[in-house]
PDB file of N, CA and C in Angstrom:
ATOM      1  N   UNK A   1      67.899-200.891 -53.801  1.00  0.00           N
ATOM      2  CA  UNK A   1      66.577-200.696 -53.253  1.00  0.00           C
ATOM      3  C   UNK A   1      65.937-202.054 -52.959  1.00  0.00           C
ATOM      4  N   UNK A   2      66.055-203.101 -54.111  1.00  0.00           N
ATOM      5  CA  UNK A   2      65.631-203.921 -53.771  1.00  0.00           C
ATOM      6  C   UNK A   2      66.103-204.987 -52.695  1.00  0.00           C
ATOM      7  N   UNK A   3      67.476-204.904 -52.540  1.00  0.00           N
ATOM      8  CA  UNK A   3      67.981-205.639 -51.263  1.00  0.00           C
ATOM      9  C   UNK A   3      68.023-205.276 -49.771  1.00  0.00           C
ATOM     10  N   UNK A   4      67.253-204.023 -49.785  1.00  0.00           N
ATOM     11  CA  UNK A   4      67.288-202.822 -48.327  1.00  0.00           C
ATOM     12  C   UNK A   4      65.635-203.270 -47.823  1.00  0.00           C
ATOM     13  N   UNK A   5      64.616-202.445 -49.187  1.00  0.00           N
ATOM     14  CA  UNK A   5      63.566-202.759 -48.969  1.00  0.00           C
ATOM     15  C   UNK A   5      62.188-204.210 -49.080  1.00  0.00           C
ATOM     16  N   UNK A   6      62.969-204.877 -50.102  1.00  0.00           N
ATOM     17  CA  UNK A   6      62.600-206.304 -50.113  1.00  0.00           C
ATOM     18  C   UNK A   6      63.063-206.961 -49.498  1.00  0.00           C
ATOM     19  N   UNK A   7      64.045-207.506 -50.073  1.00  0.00           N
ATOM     20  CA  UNK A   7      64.793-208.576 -49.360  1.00  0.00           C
ATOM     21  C   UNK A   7      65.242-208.557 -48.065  1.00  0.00           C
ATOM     22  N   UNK A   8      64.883-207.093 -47.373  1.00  0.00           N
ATOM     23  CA  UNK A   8      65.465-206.769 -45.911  1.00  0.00           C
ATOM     24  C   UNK A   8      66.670-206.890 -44.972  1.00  0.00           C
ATOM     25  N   UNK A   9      67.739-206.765 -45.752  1.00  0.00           N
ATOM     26  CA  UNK A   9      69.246-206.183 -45.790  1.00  0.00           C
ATOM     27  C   UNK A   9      69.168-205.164 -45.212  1.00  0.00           C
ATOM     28  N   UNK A  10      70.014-204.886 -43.762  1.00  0.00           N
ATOM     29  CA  UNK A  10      70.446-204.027 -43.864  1.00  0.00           C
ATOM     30  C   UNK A  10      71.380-203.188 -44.699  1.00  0.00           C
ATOM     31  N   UNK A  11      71.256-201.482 -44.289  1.00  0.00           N
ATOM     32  CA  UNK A  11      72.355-201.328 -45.272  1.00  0.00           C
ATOM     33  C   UNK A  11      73.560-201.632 -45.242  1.00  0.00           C
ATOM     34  N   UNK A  12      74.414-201.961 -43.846  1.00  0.00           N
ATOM     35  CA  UNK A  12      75.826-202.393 -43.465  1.00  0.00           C
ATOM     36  C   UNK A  12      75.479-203.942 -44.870  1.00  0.00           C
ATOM     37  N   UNK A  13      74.665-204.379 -44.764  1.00  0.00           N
ATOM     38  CA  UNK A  13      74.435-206.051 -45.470  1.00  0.00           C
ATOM     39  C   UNK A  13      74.581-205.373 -46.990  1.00  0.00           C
ATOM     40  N   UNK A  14      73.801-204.376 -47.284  1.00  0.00           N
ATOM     41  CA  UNK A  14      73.802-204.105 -48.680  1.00  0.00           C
ATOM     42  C   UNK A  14      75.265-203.608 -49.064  1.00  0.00           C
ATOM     43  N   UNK A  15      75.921-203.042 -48.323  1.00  0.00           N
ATOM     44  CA  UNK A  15      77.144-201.989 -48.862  1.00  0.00           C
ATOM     45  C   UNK A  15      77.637-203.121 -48.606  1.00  0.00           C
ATOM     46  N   UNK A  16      78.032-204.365 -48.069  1.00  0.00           N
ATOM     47  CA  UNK A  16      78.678-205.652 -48.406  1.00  0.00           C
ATOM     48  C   UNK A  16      79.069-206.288 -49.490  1.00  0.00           C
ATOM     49  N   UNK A  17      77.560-206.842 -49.618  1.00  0.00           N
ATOM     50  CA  UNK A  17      76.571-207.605 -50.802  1.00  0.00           C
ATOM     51  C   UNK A  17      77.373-206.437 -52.364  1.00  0.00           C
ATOM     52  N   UNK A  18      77.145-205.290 -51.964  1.00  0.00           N
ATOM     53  CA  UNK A  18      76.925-204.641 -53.520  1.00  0.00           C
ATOM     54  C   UNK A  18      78.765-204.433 -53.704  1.00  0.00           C
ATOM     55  N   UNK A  19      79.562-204.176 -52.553  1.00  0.00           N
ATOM     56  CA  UNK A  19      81.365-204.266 -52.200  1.00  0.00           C
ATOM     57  C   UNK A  19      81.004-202.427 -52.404  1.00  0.00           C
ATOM     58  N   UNK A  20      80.023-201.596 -51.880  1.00  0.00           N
ATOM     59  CA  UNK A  20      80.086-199.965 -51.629  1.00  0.00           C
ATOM     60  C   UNK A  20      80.075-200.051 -50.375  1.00  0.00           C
ATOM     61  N   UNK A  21      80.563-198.550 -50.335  1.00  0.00           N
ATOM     62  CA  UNK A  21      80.139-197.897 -49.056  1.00  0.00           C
ATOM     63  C   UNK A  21      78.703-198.091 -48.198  1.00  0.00           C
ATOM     64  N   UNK A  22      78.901-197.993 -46.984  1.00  0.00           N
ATOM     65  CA  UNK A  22      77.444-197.510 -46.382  1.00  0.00           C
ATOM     66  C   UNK A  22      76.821-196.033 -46.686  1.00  0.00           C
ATOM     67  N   UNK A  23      77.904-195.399 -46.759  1.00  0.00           N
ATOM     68  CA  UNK A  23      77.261-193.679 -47.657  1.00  0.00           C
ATOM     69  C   UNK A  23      76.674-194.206 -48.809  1.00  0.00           C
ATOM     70  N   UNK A  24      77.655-194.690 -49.417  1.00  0.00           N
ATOM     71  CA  UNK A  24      77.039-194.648 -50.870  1.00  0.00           C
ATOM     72  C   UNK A  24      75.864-195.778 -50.940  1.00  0.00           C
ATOM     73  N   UNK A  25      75.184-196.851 -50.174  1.00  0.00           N
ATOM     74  CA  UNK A  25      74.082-197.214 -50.355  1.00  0.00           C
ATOM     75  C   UNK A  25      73.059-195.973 -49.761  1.00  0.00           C
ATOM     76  N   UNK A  26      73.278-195.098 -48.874  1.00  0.00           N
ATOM     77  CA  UNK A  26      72.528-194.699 -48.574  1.00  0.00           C
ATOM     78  C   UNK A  26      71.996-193.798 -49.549  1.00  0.00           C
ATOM     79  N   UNK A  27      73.056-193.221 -49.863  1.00  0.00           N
ATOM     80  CA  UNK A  27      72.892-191.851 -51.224  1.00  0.00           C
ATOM     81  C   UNK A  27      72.378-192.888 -52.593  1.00  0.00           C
ATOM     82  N   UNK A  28      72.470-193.851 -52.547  1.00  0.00           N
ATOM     83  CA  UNK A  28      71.813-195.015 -54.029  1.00  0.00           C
ATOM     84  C   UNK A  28      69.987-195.010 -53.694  1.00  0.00           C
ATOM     85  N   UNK A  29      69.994-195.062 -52.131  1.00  0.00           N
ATOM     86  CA  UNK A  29      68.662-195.357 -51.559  1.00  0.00           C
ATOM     87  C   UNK A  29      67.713-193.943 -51.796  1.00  0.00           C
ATOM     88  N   UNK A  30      68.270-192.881 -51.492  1.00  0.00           N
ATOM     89  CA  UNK A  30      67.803-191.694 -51.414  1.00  0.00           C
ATOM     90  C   UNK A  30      67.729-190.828 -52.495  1.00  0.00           C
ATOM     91  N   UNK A  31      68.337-191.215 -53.730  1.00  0.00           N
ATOM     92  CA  UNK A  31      68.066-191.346 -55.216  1.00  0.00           C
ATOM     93  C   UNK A  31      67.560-192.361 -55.702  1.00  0.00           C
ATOM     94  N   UNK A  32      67.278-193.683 -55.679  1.00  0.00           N
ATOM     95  CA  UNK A  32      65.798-194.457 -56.038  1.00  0.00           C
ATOM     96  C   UNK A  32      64.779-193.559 -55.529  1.00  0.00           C
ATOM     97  N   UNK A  33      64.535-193.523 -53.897  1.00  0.00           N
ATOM     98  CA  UNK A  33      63.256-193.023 -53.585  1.00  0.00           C
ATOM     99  C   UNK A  33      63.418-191.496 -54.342  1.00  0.00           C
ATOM    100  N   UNK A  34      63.696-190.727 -54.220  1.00  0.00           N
ATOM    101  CA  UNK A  34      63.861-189.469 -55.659  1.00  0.00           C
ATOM    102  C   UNK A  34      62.761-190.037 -56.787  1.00  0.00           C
ATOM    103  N   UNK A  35      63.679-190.804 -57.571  1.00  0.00           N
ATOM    104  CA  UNK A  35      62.956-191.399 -58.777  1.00  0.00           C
ATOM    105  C   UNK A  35      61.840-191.687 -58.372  1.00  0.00           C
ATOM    106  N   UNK A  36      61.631-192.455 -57.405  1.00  0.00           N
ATOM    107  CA  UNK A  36      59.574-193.399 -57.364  1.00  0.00           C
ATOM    108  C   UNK A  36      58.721-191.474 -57.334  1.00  0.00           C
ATOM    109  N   UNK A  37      59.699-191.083 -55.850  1.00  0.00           N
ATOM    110  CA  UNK A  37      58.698-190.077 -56.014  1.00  0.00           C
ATOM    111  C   UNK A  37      57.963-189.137 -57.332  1.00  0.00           C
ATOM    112  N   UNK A  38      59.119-188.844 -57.866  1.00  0.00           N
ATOM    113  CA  UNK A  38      58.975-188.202 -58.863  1.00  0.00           C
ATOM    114  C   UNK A  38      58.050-188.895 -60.164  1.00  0.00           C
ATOM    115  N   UNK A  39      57.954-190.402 -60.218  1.00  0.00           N
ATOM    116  CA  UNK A  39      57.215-191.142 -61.606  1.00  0.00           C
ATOM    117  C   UNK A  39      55.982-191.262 -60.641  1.00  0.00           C
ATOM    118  N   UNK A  40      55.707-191.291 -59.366  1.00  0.00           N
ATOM    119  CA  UNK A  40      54.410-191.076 -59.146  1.00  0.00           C
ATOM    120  C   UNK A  40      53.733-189.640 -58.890  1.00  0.00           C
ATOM    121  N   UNK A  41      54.314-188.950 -58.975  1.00  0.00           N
ATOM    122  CA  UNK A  41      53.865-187.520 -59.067  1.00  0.00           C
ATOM    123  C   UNK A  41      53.502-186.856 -60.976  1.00  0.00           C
ATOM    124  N   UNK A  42      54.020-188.059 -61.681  1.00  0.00           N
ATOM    125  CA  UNK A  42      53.937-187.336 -62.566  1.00  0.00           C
ATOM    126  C   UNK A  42      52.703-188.159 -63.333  1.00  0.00           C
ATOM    127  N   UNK A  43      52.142-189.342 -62.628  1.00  0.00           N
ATOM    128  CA  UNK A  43      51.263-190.097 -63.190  1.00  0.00           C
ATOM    129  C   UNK A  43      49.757-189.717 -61.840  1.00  0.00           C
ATOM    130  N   UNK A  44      50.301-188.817 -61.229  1.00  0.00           N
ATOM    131  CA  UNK A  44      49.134-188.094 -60.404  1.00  0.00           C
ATOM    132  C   UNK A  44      49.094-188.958 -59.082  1.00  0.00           C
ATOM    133  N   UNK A  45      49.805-189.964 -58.784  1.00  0.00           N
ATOM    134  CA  UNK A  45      49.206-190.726 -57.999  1.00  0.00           C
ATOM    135  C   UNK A  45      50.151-190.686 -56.358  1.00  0.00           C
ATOM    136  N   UNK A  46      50.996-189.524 -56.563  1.00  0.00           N
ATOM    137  CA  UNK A  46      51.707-189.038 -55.337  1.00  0.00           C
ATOM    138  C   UNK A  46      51.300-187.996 -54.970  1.00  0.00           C
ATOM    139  N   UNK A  47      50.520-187.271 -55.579  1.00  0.00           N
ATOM    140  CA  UNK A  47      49.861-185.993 -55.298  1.00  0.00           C
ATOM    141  C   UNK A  47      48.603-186.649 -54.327  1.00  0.00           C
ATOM    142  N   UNK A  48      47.586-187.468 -54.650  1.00  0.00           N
ATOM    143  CA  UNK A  48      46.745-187.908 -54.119  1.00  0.00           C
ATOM    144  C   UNK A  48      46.891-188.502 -52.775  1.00  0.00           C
ATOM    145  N   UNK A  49      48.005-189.467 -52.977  1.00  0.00           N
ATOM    146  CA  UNK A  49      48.210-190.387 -51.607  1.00  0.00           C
ATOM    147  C   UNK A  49      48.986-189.063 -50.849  1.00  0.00           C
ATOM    148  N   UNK A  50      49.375-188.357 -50.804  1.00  0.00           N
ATOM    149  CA  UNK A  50      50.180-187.436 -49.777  1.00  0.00           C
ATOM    150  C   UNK A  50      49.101-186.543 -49.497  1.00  0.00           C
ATOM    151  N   UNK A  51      47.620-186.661 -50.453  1.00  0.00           N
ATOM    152  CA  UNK A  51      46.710-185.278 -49.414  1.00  0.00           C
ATOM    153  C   UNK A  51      45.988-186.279 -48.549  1.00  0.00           C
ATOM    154  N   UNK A  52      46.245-187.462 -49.154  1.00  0.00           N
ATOM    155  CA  UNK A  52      45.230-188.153 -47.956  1.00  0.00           C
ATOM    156  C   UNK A  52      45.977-188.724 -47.030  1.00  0.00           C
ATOM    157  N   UNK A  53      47.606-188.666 -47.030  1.00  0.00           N
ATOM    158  CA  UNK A  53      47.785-189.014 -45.840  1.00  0.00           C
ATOM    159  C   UNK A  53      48.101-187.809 -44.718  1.00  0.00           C
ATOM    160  N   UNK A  54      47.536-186.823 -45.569  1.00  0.00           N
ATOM    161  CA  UNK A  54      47.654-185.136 -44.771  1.00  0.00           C
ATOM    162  C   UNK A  54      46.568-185.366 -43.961  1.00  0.00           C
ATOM    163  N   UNK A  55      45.416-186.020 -44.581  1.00  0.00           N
ATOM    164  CA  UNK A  55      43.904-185.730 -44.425  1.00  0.00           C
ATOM    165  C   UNK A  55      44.347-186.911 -42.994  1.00  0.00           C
ATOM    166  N   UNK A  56      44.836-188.554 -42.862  1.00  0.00           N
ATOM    167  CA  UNK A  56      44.313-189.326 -41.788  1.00  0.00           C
ATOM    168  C   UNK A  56      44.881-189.012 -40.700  1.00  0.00           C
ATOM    169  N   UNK A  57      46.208-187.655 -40.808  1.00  0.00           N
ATOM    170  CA  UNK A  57      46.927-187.192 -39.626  1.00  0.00           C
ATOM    171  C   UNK A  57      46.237-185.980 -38.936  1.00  0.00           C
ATOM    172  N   UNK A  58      45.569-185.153 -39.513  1.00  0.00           N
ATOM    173  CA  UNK A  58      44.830-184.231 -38.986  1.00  0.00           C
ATOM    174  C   UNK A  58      43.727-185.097 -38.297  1.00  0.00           C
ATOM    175  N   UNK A  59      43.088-185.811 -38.207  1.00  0.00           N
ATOM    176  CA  UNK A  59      42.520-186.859 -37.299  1.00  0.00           C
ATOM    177  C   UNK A  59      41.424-186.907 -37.871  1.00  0.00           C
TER     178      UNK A  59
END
């Protein structure tokens, strides 16, 4: 996560860097974001930011 979304690696760069697949960074990427979602939903603070970003798309 941190070499995709920080450091700005692609994933061809990350599945290099890490000697995986490009699947398997992707499926590593898409289970981190899993996890964030889930520890901010449970500290309330993904529930909130997702009604308000319901709320700035309805215009």
């Amino acid at each position: 996560m941190r070499l995709h979304r920080f450091d700005g690696h692609g994933q061809a760069e990350v599945a290099a860097i890490m000697g995986i697949s490009r699947s398997g960074v992707e499926k590593h990427l898409a289970l981190a974001m899993k996890h964030l979602r889930d520890a901010l939903a449970d500290c309330g603070f993904f529930d909130a930011a997702a009604l308000q970003w319901q709320g700035t798309r309805r215009g």
